[in-house]
Protein backbone atom coordinates (compact mmCIF):
# COMPACT_ATOMS: atom_id res chain seq x y z
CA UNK A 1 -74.19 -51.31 13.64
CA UNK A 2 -77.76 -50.80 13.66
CA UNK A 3 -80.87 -52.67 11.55
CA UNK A 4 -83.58 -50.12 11.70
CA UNK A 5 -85.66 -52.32 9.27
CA UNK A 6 -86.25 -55.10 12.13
CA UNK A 7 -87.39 -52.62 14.07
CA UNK A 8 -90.06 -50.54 11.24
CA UNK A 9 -91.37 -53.93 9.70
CA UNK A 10 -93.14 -55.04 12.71
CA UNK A 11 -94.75 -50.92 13.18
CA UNK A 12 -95.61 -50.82 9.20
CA UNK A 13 -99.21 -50.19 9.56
CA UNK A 14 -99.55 -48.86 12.60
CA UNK A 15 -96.81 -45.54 11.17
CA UNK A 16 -98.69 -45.14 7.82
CA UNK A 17 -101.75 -44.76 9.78
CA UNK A 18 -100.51 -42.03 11.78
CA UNK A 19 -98.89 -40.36 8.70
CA UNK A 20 -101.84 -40.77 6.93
CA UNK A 21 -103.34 -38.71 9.66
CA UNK A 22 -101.30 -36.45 9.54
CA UNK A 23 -101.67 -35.81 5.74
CA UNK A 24 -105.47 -35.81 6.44
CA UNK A 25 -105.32 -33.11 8.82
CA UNK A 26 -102.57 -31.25 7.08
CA UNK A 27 -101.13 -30.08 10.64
CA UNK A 28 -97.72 -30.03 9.08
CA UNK A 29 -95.58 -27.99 11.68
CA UNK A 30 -96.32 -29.06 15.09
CA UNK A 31 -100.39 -29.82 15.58
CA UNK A 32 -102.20 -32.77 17.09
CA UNK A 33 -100.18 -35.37 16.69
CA UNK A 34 -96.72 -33.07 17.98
CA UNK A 35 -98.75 -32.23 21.10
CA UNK A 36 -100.09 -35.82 21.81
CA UNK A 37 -96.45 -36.92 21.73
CA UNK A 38 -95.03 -34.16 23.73
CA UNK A 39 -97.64 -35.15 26.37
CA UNK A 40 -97.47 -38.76 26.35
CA UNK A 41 -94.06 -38.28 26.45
CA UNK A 42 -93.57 -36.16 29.56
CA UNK A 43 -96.21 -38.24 31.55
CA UNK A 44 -93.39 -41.74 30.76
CA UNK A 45 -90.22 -39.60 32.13
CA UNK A 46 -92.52 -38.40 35.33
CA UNK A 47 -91.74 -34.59 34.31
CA UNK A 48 -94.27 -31.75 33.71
CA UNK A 49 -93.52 -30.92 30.28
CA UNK A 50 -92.38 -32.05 27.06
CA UNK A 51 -91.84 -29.07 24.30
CA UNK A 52 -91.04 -30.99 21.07
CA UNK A 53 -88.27 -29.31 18.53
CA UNK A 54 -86.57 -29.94 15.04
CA UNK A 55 -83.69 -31.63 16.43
CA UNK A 56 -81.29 -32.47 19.46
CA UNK A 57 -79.13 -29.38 18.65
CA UNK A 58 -81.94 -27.38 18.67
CA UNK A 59 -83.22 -28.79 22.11
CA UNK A 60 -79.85 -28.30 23.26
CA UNK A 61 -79.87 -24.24 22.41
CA UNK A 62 -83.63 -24.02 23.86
CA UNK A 63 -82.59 -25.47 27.13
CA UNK A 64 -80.08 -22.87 27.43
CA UNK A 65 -81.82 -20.01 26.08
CA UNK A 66 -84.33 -20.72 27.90
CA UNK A 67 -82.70 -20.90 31.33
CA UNK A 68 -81.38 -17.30 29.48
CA UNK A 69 -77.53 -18.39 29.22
CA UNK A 70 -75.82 -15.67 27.14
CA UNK A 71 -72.67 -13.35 26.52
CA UNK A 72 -70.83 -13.03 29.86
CA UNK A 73 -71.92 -16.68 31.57
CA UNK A 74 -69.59 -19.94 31.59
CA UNK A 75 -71.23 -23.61 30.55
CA UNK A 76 -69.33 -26.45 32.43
CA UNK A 77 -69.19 -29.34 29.61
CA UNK A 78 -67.60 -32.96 28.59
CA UNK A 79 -64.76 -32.38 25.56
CA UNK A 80 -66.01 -35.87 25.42
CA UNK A 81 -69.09 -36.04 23.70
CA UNK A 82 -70.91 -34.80 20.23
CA UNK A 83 -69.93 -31.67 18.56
CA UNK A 84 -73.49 -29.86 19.63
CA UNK A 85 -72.93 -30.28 23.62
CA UNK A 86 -70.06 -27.48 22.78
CA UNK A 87 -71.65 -25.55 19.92
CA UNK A 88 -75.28 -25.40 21.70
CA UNK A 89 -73.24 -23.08 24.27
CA UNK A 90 -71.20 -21.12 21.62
CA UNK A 91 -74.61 -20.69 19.51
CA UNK A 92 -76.43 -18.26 22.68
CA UNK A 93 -72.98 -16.29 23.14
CA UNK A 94 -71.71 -18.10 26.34
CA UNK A 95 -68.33 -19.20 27.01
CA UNK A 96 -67.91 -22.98 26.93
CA UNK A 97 -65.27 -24.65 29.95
CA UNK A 98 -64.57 -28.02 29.78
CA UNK A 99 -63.63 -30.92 32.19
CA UNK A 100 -62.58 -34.16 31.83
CA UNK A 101 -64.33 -37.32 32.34
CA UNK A 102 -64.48 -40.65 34.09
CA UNK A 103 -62.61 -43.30 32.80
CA UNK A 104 -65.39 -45.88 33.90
CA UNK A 105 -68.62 -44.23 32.42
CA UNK A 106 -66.82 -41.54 29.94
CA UNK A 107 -69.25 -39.01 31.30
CA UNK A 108 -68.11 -35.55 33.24
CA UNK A 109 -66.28 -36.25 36.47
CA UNK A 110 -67.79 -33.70 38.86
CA UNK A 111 -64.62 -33.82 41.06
CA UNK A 112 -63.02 -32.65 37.89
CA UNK A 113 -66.06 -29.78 37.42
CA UNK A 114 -65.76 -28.62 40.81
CA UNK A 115 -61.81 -27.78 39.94
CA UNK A 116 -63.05 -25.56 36.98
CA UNK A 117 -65.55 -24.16 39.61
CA UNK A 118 -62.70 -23.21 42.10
CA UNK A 119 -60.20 -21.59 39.02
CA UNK A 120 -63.10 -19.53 37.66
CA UNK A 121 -64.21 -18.25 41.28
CA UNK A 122 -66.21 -14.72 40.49
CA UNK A 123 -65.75 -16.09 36.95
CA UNK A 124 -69.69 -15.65 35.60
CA UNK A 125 -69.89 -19.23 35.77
CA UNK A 126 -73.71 -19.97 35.87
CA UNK A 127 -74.19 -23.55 34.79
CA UNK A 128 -73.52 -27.30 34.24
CA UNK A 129 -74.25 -29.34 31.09
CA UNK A 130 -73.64 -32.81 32.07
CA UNK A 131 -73.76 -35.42 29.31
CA UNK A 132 -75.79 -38.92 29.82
CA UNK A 133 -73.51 -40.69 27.45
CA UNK A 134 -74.15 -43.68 25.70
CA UNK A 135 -77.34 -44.37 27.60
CA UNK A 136 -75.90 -44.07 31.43
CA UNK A 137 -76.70 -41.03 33.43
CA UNK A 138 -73.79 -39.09 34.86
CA UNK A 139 -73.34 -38.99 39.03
CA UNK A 140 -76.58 -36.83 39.41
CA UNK A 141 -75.75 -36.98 42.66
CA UNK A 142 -72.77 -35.00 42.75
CA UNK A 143 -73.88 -32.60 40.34
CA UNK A 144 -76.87 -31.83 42.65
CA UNK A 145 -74.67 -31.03 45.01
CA UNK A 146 -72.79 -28.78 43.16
CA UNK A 147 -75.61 -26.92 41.54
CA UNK A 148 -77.06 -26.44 45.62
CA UNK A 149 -73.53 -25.10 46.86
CA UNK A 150 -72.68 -23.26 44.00
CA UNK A 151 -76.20 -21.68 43.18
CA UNK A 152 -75.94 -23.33 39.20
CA UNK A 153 -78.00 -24.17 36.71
CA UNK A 154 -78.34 -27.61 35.97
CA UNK A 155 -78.98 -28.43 31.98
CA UNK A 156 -79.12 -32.55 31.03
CA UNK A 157 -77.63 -33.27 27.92
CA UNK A 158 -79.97 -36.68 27.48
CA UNK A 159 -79.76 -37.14 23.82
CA UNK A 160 -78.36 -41.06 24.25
CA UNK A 161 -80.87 -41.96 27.46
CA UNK A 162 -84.33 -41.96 26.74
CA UNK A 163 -85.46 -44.36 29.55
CA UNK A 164 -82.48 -44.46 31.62
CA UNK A 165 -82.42 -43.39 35.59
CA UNK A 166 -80.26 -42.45 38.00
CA UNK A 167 -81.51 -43.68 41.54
CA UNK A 168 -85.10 -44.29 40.23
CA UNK A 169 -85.69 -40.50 38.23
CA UNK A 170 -85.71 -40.67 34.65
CA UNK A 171 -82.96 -39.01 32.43
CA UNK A 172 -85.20 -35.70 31.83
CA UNK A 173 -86.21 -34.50 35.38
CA UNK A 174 -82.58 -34.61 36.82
CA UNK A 175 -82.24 -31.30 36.34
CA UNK A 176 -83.65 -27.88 35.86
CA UNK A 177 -84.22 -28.16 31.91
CA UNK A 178 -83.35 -31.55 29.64
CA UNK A 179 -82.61 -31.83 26.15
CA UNK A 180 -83.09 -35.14 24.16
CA UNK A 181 -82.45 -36.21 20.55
CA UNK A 182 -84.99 -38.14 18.15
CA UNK A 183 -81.95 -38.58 15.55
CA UNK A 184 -83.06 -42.04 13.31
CA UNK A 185 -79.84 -43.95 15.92
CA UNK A 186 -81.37 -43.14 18.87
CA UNK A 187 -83.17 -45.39 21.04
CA UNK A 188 -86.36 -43.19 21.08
CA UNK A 189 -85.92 -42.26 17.10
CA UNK A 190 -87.58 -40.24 14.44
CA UNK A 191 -88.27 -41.00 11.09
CA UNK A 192 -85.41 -38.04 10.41
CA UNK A 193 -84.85 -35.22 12.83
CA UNK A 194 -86.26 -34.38 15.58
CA UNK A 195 -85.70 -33.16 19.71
CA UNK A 196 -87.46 -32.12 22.87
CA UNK A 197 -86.79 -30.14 25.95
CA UNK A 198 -88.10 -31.48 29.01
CA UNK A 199 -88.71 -29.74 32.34
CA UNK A 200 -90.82 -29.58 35.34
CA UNK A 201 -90.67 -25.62 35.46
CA UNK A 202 -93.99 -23.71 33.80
CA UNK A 203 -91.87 -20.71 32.97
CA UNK A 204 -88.51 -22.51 31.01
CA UNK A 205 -91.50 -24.32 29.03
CA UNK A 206 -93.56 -21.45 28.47
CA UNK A 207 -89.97 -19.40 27.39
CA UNK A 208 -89.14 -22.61 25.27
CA UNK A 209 -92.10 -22.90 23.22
CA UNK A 210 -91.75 -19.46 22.71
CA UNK A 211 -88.39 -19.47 21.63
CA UNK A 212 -88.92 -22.42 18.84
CA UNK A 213 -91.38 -20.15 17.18
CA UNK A 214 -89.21 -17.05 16.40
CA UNK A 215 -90.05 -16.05 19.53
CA UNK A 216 -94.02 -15.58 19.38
CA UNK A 217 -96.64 -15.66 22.15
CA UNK A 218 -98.89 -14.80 20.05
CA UNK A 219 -98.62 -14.55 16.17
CA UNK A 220 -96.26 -12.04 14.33
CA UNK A 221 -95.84 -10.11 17.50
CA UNK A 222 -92.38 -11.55 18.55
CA UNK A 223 -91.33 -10.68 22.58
CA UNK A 224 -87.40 -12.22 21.20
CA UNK A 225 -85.05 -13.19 18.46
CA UNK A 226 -85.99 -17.06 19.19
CA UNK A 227 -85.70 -19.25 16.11
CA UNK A 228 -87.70 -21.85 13.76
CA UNK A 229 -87.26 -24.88 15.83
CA UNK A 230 -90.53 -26.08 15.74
CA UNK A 231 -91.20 -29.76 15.53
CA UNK A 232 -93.19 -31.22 12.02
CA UNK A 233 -96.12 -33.01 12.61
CA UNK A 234 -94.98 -35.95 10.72
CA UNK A 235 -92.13 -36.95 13.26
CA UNK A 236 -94.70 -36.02 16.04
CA UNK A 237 -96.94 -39.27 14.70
CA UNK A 238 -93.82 -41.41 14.45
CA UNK A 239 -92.78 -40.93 17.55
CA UNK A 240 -96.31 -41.28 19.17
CA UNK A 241 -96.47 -44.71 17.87
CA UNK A 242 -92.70 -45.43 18.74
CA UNK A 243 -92.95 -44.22 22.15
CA UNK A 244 -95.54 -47.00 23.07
CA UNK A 245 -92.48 -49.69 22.42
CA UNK A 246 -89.48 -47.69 24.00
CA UNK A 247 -89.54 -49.30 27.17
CA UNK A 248 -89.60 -52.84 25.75
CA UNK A 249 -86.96 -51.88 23.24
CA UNK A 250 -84.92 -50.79 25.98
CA UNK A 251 -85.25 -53.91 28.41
CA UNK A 252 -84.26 -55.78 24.99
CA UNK A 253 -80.84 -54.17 24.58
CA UNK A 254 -80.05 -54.60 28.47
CA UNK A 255 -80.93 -57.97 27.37
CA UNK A 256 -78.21 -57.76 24.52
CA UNK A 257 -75.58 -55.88 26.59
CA UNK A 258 -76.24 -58.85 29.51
CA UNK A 259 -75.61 -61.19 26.82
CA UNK A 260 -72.25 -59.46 25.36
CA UNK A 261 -71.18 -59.43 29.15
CA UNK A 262 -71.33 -63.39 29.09
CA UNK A 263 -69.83 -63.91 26.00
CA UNK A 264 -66.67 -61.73 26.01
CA UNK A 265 -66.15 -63.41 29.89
CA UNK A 266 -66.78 -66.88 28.28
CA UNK A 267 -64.29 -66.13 25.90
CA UNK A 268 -61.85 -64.65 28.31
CA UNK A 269 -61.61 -61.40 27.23
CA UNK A 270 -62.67 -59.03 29.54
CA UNK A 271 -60.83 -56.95 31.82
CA UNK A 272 -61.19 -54.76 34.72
CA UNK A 273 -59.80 -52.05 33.90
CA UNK A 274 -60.46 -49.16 33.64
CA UNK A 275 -57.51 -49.26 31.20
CA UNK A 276 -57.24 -52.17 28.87
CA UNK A 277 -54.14 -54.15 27.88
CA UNK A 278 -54.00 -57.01 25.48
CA UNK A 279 -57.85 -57.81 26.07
CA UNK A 280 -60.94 -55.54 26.00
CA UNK A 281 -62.79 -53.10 28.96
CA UNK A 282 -66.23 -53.95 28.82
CA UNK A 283 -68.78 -51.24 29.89
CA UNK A 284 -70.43 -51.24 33.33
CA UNK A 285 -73.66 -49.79 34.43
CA UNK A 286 -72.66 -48.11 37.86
CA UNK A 287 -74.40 -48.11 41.07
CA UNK A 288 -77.58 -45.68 41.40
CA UNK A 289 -78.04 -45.70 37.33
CA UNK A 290 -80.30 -47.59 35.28
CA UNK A 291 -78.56 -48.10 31.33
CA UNK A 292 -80.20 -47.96 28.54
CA UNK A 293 -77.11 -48.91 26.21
CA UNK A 294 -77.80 -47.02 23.90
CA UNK A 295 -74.33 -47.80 22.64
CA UNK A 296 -72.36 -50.80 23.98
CA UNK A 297 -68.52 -49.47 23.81
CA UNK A 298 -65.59 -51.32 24.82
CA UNK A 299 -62.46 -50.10 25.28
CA UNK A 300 -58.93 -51.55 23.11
CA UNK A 301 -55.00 -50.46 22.77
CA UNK A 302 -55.61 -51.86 19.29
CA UNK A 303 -58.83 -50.24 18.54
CA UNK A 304 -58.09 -49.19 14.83
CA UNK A 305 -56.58 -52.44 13.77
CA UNK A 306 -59.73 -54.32 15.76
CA UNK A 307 -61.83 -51.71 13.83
CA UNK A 308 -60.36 -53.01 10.24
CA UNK A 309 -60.77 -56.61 10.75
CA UNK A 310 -64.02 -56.34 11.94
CA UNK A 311 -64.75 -54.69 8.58
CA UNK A 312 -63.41 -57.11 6.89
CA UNK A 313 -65.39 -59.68 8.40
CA UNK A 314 -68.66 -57.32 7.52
CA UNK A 315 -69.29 -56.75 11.08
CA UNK A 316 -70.22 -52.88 11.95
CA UNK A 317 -68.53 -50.54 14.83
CA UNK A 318 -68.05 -46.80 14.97
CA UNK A 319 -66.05 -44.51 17.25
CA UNK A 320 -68.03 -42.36 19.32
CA UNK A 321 -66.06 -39.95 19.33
CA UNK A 322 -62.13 -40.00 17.41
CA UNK A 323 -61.30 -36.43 18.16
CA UNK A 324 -62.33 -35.31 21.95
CA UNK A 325 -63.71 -31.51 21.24
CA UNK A 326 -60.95 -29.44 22.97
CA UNK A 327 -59.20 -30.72 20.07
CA UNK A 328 -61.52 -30.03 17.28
CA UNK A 329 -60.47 -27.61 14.43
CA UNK A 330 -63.62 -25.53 14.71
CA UNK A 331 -63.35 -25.13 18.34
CA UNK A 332 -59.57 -24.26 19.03
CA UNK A 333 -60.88 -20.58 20.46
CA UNK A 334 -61.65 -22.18 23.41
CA UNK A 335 -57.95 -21.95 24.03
CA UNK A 336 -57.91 -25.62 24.75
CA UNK A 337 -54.61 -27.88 23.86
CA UNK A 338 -53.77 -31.77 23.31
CA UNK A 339 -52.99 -33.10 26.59
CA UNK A 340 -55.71 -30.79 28.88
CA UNK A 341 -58.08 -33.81 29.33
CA UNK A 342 -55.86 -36.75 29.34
CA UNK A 343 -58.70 -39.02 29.99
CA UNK A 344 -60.99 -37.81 27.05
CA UNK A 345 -57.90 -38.03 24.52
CA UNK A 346 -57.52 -41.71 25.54
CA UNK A 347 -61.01 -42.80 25.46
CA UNK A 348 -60.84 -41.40 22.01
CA UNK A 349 -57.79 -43.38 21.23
CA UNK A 350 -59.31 -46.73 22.73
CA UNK A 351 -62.92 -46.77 22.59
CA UNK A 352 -65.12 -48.71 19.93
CA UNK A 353 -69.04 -48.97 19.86
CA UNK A 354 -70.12 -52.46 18.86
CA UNK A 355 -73.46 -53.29 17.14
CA UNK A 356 -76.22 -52.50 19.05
CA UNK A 357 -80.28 -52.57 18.75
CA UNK A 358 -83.07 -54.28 20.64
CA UNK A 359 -83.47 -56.62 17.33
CA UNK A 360 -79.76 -57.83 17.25
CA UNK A 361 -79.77 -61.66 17.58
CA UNK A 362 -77.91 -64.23 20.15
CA UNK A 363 -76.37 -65.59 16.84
CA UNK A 364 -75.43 -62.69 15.64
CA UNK A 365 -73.56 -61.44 19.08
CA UNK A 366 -71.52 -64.72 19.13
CA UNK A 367 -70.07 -63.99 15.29
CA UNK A 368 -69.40 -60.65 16.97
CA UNK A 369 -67.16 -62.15 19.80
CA UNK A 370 -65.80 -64.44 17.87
CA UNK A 371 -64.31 -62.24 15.79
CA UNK A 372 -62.68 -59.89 18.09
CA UNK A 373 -61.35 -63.09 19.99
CA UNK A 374 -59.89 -63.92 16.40
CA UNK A 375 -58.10 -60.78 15.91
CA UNK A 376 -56.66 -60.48 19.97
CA UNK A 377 -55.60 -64.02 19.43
């Protein structure tokens, strides 16, 4: 699924050198190299400020206690999507409602938010968490909209699209507050874990940096119960060196999605959709966005079987995600049931993420098709 070797070999140097600064220094927990990253990182998404974290769940739980989500307020979110988008919510105290998703992009169908809007009228709803899933920002469009008419908060879960754009802004400054992931599969990755809220508001930054420090302003004299979410200095001199690649990286795997495009047409494979039948659904960038591919996902009635002979051929996939989270064990207070989102439980029936990385080869891509046309043969 993913070579992360092809991608450290050619960095070697350059990342012991800024470990080895960091070990000079001894700035451990956030420091120099932290704050050089959180600013170099703001200025390449165009927003005002970067606050760097311990991880995408915890970037996640500062965005929203930050924008001071708690007990008594309703998060709109995807039952499509990683475990944390729901859990982030849970973790301040707020209720988390869910609506289904677009059967073209996977990511929250606003026409689909704005029906949870109308049944929770007067309901303490106060904001939206929109997931950019699989590097391809959501409709921002239509969420603006809503978040005008409907006086909401607007929180980006951007965990998958570092990079991508929806008509021209960067994943990041969509919305009011942003929360990305550094996790070792991401395109923008750490060297283990690692996050970062973005925003173009003083005050959510000032309240999010204090929140990741147990909620200090000023030492041992704590204005909140934050948390210890605080970024370590090593990750923050990985992903200073990383970030100066990202953007090539991420013209590379348009390059590689491109490329899958051609082959699975050349092979006569590919079908419209958005539904497939005895071929696959290949994934489309949509109008006004700018993909990132973080993943590359098709969609197949045979996924599991497809999933087994490509193992057996040694070729990688995963399935982002099996169980949509209305249906999760851990989550079943949400009072959700099996057939609520009818298109998130058959995305997670049908959907399989291929190998994908900036590194992966032309060769490699056309074993990949092959394969699949093997098994649908």
């Amino acid at each position: 699924m993913l070579d992360l070797k092809r991608q450290y070999d050619p960095l070697h140097q350059e990342l012991l050198a800024a470990i080895e600064q960091v070990l000079k220094t001894q700035q451990f927990t956030l420091g120099s190299a932290v704050a050089s990253f959180e600013q170099a990182g703001a200025a390449q998404l165009g927003v005002a400020h970067g606050v760097g974290c311990a991880s995408g769940t915890d970037a996640l739980w500062l965005a929203l206690a930050a924008t001071e989500i708690g007990p008594g307020n309703g998060v709109i979110t995807t039952p499509f999507s990683f475990f944390a988008s729901v859990s982030a919510i849970l973790r301040v105290g707020a209720k988390a409602l869910l609506a289904d998703i677009d059967p073209v992009t996977f990511n929250l169908d606003a026409a689909e938010v704005e029906k949870v809007l109308d049944s929770h009228a007067g309901g303490g709803v106060k904001a939206i968490l929109p997931v950019h899933l699989y590097g391809q920002c959501c409709n921002w469009d239509s969420f603006a909209r809503l978040g005008r008419e409907r006086g909401l908060t607007l929180i980006e879960d951007a965990a998958q699209a570092w990079g991508a754009e929806w008509n021209g802004t960067k994943a990041g400054g969509l919305g009011d507050i942003a929360a990305f992931s550094f996790y070792a599969t991401k395109n923008l990755s750490a060297a283990g874990e690692a996050g970062m809220v973005t925003t173009n508001s003083d005050a959510l930054a000032e309240r999010a940096t204090m929140l990741r420090s147990h909620g200090m302003r000023r030492r041992y004299y704590h204005d909140e119960i934050g948390w210890n979410a605080r970024m370590d200095g090593f990750q923050g001199a990985v992903l200073g060196v990383k970030l100066k690649y990202i953007a090539g990286w991420n013209e590379a795997r348009r390059t590689v999605a491109t490329r899958y495009h051609q082959l699975f047409a050349s092979a006569g494979l590919a079908e419209s959709g958005p539904y497939p039948v005895h071929g696959v659904v290949l994934p489309r960038e949509v109008e006004g966005a700018k993909h990132v591919w973080h993943q590359y996902v098709v969609r197949t009635s045979k996924r599991d079987e497809l999933r087994e002979f490509l193992a057996s051929r040694k070729i990688g996939s995963e399935i982002y995600y099996p169980v949509p989270l209305h249906m999760q064990h851990a989550l079943k207070q949400l009072g959700y049931k099996e057939g609520d989102f009818p298109e998130a439980e058959r995305a997670a029936n049908e959907v399989l993420a291929l190998p994908m990385f900036a590194e992966l080869r032309a060769d490699e891509q056309e074993t990949i098709v092959a394969a699949i046309a093997e098994f649908l043969s």
